[in-house]
N, C-alpha and C. Protein backbone atom coordinates (compact mmCIF):
# COMPACT_ATOMS: atom_id res chain seq x y z
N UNK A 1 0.86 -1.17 0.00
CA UNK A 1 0.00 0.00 0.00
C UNK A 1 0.90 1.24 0.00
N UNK A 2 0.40 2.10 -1.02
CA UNK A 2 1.22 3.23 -0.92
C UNK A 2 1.41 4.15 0.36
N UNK A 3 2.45 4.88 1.13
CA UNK A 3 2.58 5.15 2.25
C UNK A 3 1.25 6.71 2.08
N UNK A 4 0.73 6.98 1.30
CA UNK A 4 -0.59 8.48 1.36
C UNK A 4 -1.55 7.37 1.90
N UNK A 5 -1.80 5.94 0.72
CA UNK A 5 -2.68 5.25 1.35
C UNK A 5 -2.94 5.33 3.13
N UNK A 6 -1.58 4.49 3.69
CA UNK A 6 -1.54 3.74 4.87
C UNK A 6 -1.99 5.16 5.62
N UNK A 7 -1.34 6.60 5.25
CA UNK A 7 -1.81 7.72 6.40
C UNK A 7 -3.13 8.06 6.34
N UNK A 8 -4.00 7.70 5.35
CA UNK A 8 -5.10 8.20 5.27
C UNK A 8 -6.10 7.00 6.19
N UNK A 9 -5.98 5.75 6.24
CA UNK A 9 -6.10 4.84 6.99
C UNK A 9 -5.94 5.37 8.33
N UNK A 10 -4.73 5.59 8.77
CA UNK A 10 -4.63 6.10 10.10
C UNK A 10 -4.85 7.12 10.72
N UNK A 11 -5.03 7.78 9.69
CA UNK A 11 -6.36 9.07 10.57
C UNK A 11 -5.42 10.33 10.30
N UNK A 12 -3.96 9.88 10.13
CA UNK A 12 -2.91 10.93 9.86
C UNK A 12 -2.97 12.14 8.67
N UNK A 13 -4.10 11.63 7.49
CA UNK A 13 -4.28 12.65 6.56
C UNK A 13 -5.98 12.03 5.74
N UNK A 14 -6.02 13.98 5.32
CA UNK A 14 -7.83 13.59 5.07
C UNK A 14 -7.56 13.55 3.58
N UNK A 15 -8.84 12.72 3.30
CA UNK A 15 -9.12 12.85 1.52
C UNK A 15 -11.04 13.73 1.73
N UNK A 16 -10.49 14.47 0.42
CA UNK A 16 -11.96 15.00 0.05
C UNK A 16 -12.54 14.22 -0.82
N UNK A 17 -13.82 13.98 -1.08
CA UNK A 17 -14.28 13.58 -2.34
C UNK A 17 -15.27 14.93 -3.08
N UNK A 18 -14.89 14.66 -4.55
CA UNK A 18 -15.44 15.29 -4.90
C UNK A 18 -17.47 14.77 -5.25
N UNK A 19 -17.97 16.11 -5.12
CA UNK A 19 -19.34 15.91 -5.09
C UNK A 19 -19.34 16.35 -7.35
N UNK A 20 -20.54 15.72 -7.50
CA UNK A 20 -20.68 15.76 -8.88
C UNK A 20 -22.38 16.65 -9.01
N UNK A 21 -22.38 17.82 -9.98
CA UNK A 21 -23.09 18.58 -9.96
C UNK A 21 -24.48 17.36 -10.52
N UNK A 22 -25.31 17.92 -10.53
CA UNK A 22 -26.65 17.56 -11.12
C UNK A 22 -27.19 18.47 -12.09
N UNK A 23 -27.35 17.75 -13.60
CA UNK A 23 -27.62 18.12 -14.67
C UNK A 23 -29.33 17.66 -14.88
N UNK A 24 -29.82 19.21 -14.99
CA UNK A 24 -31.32 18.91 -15.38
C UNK A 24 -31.70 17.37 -16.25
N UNK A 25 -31.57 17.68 -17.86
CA UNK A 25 -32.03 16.50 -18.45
C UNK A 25 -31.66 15.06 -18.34
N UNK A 26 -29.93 15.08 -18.36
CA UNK A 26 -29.25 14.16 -18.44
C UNK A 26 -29.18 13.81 -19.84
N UNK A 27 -27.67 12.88 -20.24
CA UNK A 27 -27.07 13.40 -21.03
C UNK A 27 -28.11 12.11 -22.37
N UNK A 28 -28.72 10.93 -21.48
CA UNK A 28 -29.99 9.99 -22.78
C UNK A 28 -30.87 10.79 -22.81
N UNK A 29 -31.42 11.76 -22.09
CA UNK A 29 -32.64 12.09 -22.56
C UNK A 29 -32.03 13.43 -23.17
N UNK A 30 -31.37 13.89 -23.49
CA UNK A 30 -30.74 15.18 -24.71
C UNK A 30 -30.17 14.33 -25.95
N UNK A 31 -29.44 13.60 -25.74
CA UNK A 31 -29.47 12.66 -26.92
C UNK A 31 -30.70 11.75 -27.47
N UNK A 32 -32.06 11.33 -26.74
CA UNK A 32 -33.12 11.13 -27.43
C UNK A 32 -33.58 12.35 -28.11
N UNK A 33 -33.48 13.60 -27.15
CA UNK A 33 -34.34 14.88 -27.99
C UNK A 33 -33.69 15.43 -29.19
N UNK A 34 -32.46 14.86 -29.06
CA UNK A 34 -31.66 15.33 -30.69
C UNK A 34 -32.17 14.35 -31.31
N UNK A 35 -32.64 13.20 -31.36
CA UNK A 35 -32.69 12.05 -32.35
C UNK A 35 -34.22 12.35 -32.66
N UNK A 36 -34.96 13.12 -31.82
CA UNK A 36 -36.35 13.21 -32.06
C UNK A 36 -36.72 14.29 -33.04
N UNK A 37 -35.33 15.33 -32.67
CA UNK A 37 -35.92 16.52 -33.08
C UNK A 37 -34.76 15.92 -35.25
N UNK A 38 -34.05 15.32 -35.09
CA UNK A 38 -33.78 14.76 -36.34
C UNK A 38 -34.51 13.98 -37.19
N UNK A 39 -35.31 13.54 -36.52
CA UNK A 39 -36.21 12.72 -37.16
C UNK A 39 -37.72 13.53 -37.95
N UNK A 40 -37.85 14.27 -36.93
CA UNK A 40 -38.60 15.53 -37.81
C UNK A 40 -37.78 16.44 -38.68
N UNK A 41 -36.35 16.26 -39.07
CA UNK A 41 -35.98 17.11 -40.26
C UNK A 41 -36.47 16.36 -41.84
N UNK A 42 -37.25 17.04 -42.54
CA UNK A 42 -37.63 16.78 -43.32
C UNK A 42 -36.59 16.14 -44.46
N UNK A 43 -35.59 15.91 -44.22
CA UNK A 43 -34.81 15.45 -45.23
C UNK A 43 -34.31 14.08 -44.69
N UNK A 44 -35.22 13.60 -43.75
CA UNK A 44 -34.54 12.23 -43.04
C UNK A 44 -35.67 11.63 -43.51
N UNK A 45 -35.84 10.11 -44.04
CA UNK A 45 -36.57 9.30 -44.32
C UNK A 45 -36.99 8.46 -43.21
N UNK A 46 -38.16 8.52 -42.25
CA UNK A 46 -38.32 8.02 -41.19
C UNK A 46 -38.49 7.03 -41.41
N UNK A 47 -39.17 6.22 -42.79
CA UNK A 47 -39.22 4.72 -43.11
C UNK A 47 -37.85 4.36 -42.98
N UNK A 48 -37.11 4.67 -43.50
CA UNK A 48 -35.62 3.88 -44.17
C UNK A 48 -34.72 3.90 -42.64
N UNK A 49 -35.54 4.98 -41.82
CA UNK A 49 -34.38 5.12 -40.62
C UNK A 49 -35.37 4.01 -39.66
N UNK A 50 -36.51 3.79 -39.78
CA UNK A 50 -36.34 2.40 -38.66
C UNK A 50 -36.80 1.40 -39.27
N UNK A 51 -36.57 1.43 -40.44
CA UNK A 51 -36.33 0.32 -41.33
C UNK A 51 -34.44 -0.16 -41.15
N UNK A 52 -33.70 1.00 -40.79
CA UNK A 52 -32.27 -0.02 -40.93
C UNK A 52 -31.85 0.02 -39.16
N UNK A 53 -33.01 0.39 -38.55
CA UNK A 53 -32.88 -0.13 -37.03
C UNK A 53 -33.20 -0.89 -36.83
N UNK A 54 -34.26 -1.81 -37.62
CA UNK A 54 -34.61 -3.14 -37.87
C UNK A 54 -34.11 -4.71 -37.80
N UNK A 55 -33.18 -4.01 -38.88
CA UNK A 55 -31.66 -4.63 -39.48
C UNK A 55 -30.24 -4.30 -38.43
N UNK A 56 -30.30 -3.21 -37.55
CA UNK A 56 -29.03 -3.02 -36.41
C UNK A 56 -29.57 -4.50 -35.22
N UNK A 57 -31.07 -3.96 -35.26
CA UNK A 57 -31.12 -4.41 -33.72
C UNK A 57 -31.06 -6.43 -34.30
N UNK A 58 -31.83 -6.44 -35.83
CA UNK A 58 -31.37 -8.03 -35.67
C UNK A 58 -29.99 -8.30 -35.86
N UNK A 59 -29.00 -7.66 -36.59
CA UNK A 59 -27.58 -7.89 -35.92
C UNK A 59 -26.95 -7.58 -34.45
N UNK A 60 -27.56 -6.78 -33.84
CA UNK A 60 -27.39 -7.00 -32.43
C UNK A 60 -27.43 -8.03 -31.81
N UNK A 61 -28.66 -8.63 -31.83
CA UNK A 61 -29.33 -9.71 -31.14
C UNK A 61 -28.29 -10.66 -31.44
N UNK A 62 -28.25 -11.05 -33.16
CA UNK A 62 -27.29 -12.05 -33.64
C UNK A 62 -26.17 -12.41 -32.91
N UNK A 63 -25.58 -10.79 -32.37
CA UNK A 63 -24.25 -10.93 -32.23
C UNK A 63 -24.01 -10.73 -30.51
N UNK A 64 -25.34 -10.72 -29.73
CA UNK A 64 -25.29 -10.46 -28.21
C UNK A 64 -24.84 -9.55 -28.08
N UNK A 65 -25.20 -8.08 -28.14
CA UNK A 65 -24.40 -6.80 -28.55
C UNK A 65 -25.54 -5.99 -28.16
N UNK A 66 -25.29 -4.91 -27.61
CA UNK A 66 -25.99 -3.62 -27.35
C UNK A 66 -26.36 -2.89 -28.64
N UNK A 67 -27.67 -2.58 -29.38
CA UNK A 67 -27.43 -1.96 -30.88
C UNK A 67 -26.66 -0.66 -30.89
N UNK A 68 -26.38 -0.25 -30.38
CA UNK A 68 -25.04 1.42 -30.40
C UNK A 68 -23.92 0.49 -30.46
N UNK A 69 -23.72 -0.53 -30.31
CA UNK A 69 -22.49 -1.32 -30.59
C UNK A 69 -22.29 -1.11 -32.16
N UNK A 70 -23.71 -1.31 -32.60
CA UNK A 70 -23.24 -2.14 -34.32
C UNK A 70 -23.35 0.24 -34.94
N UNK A 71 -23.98 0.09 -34.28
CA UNK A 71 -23.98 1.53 -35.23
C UNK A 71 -24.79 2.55 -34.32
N UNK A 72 -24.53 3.99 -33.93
CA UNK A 72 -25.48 4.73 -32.94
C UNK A 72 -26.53 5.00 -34.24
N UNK A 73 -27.58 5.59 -33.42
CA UNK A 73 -29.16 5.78 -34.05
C UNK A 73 -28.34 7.39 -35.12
N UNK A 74 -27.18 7.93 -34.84
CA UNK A 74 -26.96 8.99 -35.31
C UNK A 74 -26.14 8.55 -36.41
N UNK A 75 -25.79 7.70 -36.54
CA UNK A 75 -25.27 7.14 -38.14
C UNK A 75 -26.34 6.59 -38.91
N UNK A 76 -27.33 5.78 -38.17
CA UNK A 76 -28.62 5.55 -38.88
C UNK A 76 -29.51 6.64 -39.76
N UNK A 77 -29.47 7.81 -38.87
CA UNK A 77 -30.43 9.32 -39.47
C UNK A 77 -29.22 9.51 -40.19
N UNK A 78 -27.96 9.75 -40.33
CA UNK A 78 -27.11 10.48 -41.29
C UNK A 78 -27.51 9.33 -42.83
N UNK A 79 -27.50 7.95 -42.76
CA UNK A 79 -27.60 6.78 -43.69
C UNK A 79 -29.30 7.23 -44.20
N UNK A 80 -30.43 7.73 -43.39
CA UNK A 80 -31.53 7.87 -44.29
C UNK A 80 -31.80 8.98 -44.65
N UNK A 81 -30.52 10.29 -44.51
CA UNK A 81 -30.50 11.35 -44.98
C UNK A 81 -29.81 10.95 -46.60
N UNK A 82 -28.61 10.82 -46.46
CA UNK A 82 -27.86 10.48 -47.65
C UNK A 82 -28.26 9.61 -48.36
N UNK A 83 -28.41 8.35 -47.72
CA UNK A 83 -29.05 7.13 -48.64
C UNK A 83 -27.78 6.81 -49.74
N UNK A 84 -27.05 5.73 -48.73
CA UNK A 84 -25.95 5.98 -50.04
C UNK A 84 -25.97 4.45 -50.59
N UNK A 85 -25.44 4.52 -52.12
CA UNK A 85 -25.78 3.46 -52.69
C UNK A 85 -24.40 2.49 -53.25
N UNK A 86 -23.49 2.95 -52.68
CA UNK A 86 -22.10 2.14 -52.71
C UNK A 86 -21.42 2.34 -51.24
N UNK A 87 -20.40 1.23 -51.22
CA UNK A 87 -19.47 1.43 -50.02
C UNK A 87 -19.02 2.56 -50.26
N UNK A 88 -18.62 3.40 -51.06
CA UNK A 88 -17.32 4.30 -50.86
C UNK A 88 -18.06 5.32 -50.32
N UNK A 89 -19.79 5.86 -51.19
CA UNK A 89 -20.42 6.67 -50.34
C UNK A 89 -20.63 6.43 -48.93
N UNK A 90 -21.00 4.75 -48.52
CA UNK A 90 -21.35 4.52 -47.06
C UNK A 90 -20.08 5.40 -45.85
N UNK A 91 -19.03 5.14 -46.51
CA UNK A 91 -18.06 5.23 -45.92
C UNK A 91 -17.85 6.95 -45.30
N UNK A 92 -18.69 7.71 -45.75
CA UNK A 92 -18.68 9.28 -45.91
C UNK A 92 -19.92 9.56 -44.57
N UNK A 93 -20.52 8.42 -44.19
CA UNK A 93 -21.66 8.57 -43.21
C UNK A 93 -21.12 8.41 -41.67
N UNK A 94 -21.57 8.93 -41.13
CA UNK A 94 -21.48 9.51 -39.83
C UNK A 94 -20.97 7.73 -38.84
N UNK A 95 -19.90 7.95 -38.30
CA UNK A 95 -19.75 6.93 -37.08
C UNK A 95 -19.63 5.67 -38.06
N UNK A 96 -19.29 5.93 -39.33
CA UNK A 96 -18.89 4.41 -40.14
C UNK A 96 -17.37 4.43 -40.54
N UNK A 97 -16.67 3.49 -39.31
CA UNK A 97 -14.86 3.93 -40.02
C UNK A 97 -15.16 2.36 -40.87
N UNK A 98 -13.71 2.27 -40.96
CA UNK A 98 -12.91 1.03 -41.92
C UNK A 98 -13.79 -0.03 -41.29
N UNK A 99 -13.93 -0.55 -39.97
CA UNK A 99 -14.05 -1.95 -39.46
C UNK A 99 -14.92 -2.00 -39.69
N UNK A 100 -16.73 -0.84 -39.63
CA UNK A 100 -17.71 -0.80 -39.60
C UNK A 100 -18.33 -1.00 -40.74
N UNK A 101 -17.25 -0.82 -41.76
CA UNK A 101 -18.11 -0.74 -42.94
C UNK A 101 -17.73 -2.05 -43.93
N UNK A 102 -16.79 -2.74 -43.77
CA UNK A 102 -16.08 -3.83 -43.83
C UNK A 102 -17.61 -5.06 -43.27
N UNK A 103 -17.58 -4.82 -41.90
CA UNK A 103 -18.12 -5.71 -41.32
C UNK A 103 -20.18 -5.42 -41.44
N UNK A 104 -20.72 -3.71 -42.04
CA UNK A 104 -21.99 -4.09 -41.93
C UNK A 104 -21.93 -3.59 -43.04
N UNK A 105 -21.51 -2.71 -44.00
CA UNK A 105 -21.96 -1.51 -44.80
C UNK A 105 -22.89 -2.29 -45.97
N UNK A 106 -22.30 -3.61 -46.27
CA UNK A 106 -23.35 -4.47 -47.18
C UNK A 106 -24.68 -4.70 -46.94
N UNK A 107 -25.06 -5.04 -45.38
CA UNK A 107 -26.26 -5.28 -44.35
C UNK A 107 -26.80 -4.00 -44.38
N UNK A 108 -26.29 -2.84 -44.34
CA UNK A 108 -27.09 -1.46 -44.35
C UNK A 108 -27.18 -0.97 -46.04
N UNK A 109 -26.90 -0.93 -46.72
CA UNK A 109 -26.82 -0.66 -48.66
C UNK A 109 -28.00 -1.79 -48.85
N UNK A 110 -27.85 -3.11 -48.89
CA UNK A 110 -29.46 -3.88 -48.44
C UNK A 110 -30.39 -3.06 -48.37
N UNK A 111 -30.28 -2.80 -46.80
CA UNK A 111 -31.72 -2.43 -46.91
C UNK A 111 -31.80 -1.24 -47.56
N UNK A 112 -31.54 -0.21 -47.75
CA UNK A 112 -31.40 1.29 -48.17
C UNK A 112 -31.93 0.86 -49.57
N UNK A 113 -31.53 -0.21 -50.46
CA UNK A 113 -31.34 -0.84 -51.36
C UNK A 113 -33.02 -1.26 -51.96
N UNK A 114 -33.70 -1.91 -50.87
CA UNK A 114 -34.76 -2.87 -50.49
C UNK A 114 -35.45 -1.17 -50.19
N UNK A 115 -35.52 -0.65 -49.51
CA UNK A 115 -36.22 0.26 -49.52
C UNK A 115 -36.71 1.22 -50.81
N UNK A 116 -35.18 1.58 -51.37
CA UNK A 116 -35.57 2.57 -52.49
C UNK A 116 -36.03 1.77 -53.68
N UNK A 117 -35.98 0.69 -53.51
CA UNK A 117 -36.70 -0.38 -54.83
C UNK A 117 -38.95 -0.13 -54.23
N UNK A 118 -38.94 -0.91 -53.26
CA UNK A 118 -40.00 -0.22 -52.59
C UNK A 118 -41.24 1.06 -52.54
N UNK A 119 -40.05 1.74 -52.76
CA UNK A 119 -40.51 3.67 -52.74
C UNK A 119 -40.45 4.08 -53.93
């Protein structure tokens, strides 16, 4: 044990803790109200955006994974804004690096794919 440890043990020196302020909304429910208030921008396709949450959450499940694992809901609204129809465009969308797009960008162009055939 480090010798600050052992004095603080023995009564020989104090520790403070720090107290942590309290934030009205908190930081899920400001990140739902951005995703809410995105979803009403008229240039987001609300079909195609929980149409490829559809497709996150059954690769989630697949993969025993939290769905913000496979992709946040904010790469989803950037994917049914753009709607992109190759990897190289996918690759230009929000929260999609190298591994992500390697490993889903085919699973998301699908559906985007399946949708705009659809519409």
């Amino acid at each position: 044990m480090p010798p600050a440890g052992r004095a603080v043990l023995k009564g020989q020196a104090k520790i403070e803790l720090r107290q942590e302020a309290v934030t009205a909304p908190g930081k899920k429910a400001a990140r739902k109200a951005a995703a809410a208030a995105a979803l009403g921008d008229r240039d987001t396709d609300q079909a195609l955006f929980r149409a490829l949450r559809v497709r996150r959450s059954a690769l989630a499940k697949a993969q025993a994974v939290p769905a913000y694992v496979i992709l946040p809901d904010r790469s989803l609204l950037d994917m049914a804004r753009r709607k992109p129809s190759t990897l190289d465009e996918m690759a230009g969308v929000h929260g999609v690096g190298d591994v992500k797009l390697k490993r889903y960008g085919d699973e998301f162009l699908e559906v985007i794919r399946q949708h705009a055939a659809a519409g």
